[in-house]
PDB file of N, CA and C in Angstrom:
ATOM      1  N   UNK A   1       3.076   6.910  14.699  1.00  0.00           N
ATOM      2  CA  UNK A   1       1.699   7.097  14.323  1.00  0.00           C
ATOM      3  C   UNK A   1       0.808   6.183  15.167  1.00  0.00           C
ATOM      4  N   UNK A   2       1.226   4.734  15.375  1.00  0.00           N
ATOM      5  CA  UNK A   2       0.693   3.875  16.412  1.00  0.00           C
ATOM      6  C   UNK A   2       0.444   4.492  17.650  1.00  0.00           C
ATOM      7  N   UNK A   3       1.207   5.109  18.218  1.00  0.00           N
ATOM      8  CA  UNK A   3       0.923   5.298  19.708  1.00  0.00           C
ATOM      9  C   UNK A   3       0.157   6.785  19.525  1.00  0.00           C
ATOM     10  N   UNK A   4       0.034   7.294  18.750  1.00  0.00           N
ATOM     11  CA  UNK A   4      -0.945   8.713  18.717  1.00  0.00           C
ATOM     12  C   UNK A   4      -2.473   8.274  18.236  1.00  0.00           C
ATOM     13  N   UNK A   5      -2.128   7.235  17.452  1.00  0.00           N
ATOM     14  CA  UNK A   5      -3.728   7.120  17.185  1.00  0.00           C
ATOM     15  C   UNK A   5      -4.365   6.187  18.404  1.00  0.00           C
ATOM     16  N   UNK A   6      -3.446   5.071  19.212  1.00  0.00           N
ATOM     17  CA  UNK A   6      -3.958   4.420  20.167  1.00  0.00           C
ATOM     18  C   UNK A   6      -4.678   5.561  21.299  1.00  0.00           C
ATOM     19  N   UNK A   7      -3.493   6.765  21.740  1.00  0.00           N
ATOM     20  CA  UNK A   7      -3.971   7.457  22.943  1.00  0.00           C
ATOM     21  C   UNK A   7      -5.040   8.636  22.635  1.00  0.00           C
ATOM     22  N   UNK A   8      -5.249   8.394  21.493  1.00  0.00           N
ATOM     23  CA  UNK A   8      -5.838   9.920  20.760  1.00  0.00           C
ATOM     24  C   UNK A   8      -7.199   9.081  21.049  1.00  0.00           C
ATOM     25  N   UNK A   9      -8.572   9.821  21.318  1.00  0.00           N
ATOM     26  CA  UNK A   9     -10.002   9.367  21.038  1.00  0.00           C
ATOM     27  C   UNK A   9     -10.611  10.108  20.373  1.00  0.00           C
ATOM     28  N   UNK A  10     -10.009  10.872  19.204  1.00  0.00           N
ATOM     29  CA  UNK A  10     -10.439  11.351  18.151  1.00  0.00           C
ATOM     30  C   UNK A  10     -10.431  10.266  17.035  1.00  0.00           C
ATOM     31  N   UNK A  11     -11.326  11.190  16.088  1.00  0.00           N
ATOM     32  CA  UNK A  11     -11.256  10.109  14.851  1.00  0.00           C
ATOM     33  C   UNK A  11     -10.202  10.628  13.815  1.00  0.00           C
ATOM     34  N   UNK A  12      -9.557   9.994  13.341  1.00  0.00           N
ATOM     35  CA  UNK A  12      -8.618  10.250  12.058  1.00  0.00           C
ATOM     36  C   UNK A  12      -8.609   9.744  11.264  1.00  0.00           C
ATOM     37  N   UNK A  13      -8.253  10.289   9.753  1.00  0.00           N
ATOM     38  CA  UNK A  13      -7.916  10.381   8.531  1.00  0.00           C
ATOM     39  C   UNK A  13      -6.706  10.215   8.384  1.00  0.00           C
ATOM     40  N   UNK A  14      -6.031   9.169   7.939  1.00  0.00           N
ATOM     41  CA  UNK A  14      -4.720   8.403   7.785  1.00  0.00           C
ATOM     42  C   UNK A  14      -4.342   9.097   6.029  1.00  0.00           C
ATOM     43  N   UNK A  15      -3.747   9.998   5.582  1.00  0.00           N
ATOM     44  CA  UNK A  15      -3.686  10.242   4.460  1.00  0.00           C
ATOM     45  C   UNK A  15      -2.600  10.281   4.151  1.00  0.00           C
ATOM     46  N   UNK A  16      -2.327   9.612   2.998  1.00  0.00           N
ATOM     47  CA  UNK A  16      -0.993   9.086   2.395  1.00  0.00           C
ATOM     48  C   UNK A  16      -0.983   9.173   1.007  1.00  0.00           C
ATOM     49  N   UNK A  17       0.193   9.620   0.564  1.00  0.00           N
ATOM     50  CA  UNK A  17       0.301   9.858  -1.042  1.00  0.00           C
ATOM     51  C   UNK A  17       1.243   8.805  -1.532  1.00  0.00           C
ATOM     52  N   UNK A  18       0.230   7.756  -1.775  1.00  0.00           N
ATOM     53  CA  UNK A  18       0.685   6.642  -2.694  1.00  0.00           C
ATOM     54  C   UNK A  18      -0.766   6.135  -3.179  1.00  0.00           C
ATOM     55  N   UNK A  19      -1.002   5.637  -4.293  1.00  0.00           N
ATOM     56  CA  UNK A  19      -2.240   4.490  -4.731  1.00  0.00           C
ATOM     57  C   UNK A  19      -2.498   3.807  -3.369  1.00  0.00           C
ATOM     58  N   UNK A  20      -3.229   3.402  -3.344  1.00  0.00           N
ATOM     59  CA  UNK A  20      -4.076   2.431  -2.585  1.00  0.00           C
ATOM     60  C   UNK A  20      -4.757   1.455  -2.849  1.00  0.00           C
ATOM     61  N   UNK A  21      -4.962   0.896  -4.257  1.00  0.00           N
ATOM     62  CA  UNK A  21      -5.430   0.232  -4.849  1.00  0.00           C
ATOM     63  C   UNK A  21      -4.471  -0.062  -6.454  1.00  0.00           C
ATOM     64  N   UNK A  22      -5.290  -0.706  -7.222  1.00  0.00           N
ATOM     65  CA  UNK A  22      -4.148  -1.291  -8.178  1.00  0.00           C
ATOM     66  C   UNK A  22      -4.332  -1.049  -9.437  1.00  0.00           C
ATOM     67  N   UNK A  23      -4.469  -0.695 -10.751  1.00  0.00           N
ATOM     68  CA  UNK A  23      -4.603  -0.333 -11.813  1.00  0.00           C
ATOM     69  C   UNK A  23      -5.503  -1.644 -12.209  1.00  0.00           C
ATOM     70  N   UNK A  24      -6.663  -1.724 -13.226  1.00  0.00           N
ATOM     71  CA  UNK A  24      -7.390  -2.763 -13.530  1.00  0.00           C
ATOM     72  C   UNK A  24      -6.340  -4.133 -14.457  1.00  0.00           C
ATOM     73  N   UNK A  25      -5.817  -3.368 -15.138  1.00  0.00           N
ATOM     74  CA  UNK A  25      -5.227  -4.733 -16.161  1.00  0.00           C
ATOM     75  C   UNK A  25      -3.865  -5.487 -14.890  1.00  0.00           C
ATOM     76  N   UNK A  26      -3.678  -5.040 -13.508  1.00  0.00           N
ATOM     77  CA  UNK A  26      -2.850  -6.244 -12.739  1.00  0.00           C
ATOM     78  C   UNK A  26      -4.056  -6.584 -11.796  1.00  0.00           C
ATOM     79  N   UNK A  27      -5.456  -6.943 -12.246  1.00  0.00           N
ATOM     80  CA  UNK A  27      -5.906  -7.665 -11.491  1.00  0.00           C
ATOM     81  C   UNK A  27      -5.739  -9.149 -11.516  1.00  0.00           C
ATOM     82  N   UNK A  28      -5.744  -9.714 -12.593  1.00  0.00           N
ATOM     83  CA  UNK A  28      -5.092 -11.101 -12.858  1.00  0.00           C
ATOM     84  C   UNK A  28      -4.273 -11.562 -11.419  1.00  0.00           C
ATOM     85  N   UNK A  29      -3.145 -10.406 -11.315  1.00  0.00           N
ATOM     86  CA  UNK A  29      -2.101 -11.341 -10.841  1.00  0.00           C
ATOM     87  C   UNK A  29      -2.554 -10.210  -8.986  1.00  0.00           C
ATOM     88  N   UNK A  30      -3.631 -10.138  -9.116  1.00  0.00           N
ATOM     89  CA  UNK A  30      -3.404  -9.797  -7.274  1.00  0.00           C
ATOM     90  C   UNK A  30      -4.618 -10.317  -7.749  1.00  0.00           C
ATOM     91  N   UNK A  31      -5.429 -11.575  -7.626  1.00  0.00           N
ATOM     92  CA  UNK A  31      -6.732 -12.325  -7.373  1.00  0.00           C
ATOM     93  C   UNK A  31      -6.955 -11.848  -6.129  1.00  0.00           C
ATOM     94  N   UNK A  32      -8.098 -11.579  -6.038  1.00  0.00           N
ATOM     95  CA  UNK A  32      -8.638 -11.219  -4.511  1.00  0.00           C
ATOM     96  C   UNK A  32      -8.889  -9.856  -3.905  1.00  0.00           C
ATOM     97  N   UNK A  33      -7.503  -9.364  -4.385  1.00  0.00           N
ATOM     98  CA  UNK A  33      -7.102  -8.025  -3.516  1.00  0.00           C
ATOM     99  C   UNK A  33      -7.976  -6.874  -3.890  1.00  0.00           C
ATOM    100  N   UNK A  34      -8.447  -6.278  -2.360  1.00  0.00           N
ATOM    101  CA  UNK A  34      -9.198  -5.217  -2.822  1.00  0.00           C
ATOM    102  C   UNK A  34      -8.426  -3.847  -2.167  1.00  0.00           C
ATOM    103  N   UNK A  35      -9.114  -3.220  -2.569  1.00  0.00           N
ATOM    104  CA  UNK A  35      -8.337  -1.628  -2.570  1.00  0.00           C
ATOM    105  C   UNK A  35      -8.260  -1.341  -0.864  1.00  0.00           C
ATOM    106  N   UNK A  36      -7.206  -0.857  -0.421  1.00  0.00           N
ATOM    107  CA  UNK A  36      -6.817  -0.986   1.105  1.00  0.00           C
ATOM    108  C   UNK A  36      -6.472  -1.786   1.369  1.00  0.00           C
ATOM    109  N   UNK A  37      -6.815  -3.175   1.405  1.00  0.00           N
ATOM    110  CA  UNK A  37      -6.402  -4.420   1.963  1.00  0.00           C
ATOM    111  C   UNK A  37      -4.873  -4.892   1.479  1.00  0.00           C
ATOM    112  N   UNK A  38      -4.255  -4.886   2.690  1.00  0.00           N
ATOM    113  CA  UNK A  38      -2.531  -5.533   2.875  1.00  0.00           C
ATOM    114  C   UNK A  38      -2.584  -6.196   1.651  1.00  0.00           C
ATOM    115  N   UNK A  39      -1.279  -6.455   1.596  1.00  0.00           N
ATOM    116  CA  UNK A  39      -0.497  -7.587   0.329  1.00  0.00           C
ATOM    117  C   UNK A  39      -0.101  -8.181   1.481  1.00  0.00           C
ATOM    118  N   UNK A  40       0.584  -9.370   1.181  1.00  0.00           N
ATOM    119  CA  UNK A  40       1.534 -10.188   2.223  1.00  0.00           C
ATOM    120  C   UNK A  40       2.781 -10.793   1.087  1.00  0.00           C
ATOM    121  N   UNK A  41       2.849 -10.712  -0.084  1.00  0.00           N
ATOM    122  CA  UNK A  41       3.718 -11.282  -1.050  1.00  0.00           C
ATOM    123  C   UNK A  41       4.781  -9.827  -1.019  1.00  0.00           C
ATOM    124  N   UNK A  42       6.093 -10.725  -0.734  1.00  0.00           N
ATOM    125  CA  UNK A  42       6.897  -9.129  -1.043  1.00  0.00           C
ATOM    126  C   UNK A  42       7.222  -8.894  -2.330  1.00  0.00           C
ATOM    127  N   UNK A  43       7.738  -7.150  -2.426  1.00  0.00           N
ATOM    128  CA  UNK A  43       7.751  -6.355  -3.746  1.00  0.00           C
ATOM    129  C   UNK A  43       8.478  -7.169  -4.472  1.00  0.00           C
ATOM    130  N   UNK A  44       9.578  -7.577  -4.667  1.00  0.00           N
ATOM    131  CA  UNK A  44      10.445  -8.170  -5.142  1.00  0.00           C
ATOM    132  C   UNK A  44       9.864  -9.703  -5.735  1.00  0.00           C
ATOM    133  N   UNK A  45       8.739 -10.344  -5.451  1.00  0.00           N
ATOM    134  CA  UNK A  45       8.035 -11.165  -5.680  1.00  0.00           C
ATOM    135  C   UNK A  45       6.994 -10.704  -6.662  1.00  0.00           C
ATOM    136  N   UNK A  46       6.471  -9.875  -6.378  1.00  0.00           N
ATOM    137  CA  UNK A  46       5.504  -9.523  -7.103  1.00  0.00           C
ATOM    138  C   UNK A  46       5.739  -8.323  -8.669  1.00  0.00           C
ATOM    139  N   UNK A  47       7.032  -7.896  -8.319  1.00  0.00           N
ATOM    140  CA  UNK A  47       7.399  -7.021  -9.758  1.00  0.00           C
ATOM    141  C   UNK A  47       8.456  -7.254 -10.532  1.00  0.00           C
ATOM    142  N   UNK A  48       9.578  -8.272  -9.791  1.00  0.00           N
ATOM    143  CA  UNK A  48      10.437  -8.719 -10.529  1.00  0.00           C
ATOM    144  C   UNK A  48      10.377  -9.923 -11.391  1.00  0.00           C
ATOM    145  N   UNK A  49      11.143 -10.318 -12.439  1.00  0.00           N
ATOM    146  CA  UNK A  49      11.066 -12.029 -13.182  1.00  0.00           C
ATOM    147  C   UNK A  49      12.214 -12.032 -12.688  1.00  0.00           C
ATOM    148  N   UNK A  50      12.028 -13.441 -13.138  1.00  0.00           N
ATOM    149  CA  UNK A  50      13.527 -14.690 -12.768  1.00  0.00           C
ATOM    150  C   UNK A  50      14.618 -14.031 -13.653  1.00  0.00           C
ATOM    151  N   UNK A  51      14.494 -13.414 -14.679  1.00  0.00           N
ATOM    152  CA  UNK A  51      15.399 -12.536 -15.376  1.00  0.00           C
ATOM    153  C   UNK A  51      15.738 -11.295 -14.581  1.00  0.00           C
ATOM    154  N   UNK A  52      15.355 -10.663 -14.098  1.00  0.00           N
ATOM    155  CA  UNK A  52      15.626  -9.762 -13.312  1.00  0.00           C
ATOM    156  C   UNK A  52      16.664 -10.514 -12.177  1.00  0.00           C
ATOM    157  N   UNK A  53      16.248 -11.129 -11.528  1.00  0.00           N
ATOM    158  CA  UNK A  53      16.976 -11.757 -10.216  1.00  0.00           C
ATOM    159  C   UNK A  53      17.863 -11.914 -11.019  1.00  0.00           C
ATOM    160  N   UNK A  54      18.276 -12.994 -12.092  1.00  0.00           N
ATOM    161  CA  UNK A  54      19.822 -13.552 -12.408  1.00  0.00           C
ATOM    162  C   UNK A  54      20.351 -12.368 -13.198  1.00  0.00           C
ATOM    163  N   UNK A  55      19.593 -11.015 -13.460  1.00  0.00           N
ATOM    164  CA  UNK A  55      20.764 -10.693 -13.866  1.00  0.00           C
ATOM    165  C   UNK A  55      21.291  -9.965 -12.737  1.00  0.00           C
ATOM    166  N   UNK A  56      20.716  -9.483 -11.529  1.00  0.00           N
ATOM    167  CA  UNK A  56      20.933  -8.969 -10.340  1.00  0.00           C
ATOM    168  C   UNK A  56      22.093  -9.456 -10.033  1.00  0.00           C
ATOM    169  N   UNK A  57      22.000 -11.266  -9.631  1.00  0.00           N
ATOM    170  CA  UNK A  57      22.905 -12.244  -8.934  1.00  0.00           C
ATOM    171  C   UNK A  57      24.095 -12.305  -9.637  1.00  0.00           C
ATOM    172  N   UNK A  58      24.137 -12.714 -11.119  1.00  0.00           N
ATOM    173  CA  UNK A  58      25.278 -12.666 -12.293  1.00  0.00           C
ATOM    174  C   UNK A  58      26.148 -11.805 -12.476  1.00  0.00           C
ATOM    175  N   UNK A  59      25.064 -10.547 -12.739  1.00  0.00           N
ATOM    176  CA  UNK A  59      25.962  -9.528 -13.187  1.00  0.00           C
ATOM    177  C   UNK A  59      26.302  -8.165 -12.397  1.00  0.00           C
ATOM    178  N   UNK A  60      25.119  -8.531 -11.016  1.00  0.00           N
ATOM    179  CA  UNK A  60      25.514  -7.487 -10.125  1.00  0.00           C
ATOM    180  C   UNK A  60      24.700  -6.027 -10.463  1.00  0.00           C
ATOM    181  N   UNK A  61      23.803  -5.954 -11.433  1.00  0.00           N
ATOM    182  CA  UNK A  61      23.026  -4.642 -11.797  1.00  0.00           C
ATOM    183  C   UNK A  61      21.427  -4.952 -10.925  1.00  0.00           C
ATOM    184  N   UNK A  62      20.699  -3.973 -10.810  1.00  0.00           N
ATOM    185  CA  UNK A  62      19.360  -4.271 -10.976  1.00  0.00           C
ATOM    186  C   UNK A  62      18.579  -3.939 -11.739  1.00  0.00           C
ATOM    187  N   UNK A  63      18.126  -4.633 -13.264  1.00  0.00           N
ATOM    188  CA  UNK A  63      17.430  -3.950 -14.129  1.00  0.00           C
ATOM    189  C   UNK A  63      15.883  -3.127 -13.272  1.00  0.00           C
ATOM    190  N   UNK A  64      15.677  -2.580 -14.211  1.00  0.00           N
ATOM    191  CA  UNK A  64      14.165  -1.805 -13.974  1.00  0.00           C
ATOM    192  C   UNK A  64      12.762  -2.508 -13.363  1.00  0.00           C
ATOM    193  N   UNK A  65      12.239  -2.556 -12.959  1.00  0.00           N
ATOM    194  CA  UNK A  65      11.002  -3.705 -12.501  1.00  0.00           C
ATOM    195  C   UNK A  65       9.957  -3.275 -13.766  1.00  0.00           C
ATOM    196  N   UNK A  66       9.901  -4.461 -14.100  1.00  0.00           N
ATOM    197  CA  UNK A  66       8.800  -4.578 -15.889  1.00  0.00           C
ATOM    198  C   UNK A  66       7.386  -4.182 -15.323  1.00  0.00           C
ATOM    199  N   UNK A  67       7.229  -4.617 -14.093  1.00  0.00           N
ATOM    200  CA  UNK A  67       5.907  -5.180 -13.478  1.00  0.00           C
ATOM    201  C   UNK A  67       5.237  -4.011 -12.561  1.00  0.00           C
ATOM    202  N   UNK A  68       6.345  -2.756 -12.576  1.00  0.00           N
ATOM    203  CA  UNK A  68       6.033  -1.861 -11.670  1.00  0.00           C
ATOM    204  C   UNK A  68       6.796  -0.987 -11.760  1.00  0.00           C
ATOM    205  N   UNK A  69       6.643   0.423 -11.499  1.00  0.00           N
ATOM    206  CA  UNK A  69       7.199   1.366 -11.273  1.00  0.00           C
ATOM    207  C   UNK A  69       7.571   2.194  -9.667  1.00  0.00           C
ATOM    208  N   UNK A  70       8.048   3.179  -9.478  1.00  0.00           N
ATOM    209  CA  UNK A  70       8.004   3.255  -8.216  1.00  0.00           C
ATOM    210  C   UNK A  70       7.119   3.511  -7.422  1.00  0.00           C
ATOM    211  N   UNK A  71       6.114   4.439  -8.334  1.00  0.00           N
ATOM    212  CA  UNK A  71       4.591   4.231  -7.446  1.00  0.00           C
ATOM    213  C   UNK A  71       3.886   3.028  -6.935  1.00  0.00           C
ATOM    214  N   UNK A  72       3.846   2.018  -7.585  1.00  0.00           N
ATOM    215  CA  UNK A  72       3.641   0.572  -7.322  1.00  0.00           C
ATOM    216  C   UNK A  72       4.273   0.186  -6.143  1.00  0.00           C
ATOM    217  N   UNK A  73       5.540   0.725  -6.218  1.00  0.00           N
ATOM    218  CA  UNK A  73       6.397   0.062  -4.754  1.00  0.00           C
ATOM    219  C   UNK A  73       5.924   1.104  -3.600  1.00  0.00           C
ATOM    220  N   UNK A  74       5.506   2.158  -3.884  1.00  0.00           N
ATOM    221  CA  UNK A  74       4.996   3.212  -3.108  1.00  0.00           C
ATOM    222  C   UNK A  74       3.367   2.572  -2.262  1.00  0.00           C
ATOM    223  N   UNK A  75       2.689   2.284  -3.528  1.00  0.00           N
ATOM    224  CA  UNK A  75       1.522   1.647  -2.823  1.00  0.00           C
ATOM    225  C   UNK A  75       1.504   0.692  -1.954  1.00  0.00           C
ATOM    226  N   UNK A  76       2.291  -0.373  -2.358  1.00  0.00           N
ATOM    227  CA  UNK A  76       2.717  -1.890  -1.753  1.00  0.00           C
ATOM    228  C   UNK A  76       3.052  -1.356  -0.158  1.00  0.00           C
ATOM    229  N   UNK A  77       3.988  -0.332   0.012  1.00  0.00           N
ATOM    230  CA  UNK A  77       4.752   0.104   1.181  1.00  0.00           C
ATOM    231  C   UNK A  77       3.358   0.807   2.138  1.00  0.00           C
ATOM    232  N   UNK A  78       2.600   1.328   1.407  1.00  0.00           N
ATOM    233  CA  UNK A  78       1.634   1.785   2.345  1.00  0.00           C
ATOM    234  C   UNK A  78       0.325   0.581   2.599  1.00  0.00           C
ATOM    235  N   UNK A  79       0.020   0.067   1.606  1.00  0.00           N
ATOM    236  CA  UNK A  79      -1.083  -1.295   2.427  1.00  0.00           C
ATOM    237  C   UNK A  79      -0.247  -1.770   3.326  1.00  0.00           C
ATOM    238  N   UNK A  80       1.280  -2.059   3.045  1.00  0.00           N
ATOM    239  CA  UNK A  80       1.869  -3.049   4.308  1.00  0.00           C
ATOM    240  C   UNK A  80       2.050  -2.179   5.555  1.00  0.00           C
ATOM    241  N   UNK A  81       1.561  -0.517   5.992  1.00  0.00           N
ATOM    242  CA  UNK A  81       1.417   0.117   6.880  1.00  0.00           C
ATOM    243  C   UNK A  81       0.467  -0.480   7.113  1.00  0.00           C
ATOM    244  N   UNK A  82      -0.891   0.362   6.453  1.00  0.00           N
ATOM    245  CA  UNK A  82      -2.073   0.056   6.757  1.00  0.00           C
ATOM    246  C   UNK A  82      -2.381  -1.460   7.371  1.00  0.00           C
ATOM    247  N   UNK A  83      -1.896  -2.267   7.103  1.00  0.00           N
ATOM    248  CA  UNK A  83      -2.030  -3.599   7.708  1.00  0.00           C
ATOM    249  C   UNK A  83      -1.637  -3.601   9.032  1.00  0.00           C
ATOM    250  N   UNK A  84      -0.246  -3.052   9.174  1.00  0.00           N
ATOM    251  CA  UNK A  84       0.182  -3.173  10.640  1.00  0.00           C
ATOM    252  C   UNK A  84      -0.689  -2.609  11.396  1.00  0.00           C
ATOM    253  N   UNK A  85      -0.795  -1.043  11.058  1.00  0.00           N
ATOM    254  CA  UNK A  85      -1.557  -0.158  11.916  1.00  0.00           C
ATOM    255  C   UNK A  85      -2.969  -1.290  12.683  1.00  0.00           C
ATOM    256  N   UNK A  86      -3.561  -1.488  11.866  1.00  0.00           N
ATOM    257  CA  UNK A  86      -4.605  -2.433  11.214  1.00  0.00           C
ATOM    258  C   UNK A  86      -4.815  -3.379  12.517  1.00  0.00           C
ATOM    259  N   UNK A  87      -3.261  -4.450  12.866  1.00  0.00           N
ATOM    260  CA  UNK A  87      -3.059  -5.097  13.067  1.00  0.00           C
ATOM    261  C   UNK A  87      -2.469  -4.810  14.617  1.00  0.00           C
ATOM    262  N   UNK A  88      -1.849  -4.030  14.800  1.00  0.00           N
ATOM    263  CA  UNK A  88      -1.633  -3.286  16.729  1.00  0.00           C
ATOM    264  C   UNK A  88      -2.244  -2.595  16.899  1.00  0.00           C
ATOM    265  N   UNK A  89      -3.301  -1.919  16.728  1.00  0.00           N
ATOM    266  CA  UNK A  89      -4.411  -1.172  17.054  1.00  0.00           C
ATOM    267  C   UNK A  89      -5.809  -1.920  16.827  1.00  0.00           C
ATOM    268  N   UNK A  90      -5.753  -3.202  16.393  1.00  0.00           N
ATOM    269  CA  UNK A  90      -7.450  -4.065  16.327  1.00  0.00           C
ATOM    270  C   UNK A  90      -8.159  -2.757  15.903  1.00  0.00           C
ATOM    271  N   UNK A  91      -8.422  -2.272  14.566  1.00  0.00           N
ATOM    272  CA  UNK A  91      -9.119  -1.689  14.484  1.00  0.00           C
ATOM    273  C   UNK A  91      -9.020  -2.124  12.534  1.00  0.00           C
ATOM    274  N   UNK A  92      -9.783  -1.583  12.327  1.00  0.00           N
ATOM    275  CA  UNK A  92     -10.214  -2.462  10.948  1.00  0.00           C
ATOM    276  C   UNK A  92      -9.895  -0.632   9.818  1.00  0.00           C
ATOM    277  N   UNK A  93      -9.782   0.404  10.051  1.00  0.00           N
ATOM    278  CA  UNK A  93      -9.305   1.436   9.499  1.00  0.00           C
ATOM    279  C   UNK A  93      -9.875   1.444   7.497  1.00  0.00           C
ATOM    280  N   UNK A  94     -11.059   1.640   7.665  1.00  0.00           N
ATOM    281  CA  UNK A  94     -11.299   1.304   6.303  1.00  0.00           C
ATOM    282  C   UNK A  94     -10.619   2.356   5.276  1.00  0.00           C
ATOM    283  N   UNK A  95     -11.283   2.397   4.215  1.00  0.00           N
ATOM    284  CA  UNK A  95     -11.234   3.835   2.945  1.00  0.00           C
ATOM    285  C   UNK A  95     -11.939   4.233   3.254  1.00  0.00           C
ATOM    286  N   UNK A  96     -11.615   5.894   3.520  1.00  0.00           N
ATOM    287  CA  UNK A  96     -12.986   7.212   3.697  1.00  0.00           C
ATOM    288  C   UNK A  96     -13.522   7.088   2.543  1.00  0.00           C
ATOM    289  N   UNK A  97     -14.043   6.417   1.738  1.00  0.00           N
ATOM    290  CA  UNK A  97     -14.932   6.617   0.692  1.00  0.00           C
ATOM    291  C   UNK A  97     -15.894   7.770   0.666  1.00  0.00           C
ATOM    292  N   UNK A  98     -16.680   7.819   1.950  1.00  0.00           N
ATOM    293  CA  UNK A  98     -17.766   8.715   2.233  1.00  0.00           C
ATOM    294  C   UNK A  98     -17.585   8.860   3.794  1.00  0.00           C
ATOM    295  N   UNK A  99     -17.087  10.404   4.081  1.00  0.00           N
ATOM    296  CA  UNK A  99     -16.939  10.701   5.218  1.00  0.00           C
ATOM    297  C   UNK A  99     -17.939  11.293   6.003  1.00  0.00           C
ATOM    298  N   UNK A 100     -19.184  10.942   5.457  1.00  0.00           N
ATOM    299  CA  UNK A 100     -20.150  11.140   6.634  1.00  0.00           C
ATOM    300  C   UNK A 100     -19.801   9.713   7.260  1.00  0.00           C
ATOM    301  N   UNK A 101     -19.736   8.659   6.572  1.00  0.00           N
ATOM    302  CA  UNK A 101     -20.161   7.104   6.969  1.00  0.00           C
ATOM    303  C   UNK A 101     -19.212   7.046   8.331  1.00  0.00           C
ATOM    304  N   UNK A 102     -18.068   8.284   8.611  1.00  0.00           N
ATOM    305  CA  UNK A 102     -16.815   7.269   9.336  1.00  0.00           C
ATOM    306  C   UNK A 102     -17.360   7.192  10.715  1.00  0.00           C
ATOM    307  N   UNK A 103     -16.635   6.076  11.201  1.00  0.00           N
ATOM    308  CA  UNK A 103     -17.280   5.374  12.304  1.00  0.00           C
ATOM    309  C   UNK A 103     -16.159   5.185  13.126  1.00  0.00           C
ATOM    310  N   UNK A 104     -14.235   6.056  13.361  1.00  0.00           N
ATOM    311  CA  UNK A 104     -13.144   5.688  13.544  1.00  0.00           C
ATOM    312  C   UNK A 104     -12.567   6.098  12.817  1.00  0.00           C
ATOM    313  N   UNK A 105     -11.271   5.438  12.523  1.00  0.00           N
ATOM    314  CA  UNK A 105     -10.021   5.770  11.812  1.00  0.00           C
ATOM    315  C   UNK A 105     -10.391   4.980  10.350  1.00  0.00           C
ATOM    316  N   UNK A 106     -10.055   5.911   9.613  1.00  0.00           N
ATOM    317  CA  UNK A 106      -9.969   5.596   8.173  1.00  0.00           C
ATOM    318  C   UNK A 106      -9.027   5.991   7.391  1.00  0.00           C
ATOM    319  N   UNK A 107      -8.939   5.655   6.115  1.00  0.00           N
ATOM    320  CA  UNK A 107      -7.384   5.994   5.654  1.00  0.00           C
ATOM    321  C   UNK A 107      -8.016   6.502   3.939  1.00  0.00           C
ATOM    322  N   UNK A 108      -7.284   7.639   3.229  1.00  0.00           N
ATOM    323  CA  UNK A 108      -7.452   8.230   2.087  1.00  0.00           C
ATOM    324  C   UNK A 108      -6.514   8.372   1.313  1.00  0.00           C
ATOM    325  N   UNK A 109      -6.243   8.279  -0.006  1.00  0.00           N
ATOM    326  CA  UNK A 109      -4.962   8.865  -0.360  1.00  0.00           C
ATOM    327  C   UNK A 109      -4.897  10.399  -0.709  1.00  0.00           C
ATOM    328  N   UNK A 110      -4.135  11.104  -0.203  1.00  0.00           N
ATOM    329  CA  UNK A 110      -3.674  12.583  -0.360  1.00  0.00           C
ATOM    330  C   UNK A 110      -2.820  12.760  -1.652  1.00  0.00           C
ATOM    331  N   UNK A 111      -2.978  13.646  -2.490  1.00  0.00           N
ATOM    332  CA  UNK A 111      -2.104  14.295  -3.195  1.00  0.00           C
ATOM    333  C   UNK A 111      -1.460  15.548  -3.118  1.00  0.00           C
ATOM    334  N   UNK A 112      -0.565  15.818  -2.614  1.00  0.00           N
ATOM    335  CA  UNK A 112       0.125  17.329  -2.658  1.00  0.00           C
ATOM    336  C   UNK A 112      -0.199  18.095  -4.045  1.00  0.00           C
ATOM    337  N   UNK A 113      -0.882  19.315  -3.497  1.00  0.00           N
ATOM    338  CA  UNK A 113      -0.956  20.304  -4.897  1.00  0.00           C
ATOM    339  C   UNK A 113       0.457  20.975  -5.897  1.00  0.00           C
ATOM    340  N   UNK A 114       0.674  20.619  -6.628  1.00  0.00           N
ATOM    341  CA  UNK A 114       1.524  20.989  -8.239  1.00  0.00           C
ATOM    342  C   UNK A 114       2.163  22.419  -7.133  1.00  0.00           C
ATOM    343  N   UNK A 115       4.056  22.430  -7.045  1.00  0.00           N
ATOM    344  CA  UNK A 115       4.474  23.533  -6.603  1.00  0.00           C
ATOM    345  C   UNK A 115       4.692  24.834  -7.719  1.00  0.00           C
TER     346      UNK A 115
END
């Protein structure tokens, strides 16, 4: 995707089907974070407890993540795109919020329609 959007001088719509932002009641524990903007804390940091890990290490299972589901790990996986992209292309790739405004590459989340 890097090297098509570098050689491309079109504008694009980065659309991805995961959240992009975070449900209101885990704002507490992402202080700061706004919708698009990278995480840098990994998943495993941020959705597992210390109960989870030992029973991982102990007993060799991985319980369920309390703190998240797989969409959560879905979102996490796409800001940490969006960052890279972000980040080898110097380009700042906002949310199409309003696609008259775009000015470049921007990024949306897509949902596939119900088969």
């Amino acid at each position: 995707m890097e090297g098509w959007l570098a050689a491309s001088e079109a504008t694009a719509v980065i659309a991805i089907d995961a959240p992009l932002g975070w449900p209101r009641h885990m704002a507490g524990s992402l202080d700061g974070h706004s919708a698009g903007a990278t995480i840098d804390t990994p998943p495993d940091a941020m959705f597992r407890r210390a109960t989870d890990l030992f029973v991982q290490r102990e007993i060799g299972k991985t319980p369920l993540d309390v703190g998240a589901d797989r969409i959560a790990r879905t979102a996490h996986a796409a800001l940490r795109l969006l960052g890279s992209l972000r980040a080898s292309l110097g380009a700042q790739i906002p949310l199409a919020w309003d696609p008259a405004a775009l000015d470049g590459h921007a990024a949306a989340r897509s949902i596939p329609p119900p088969r």
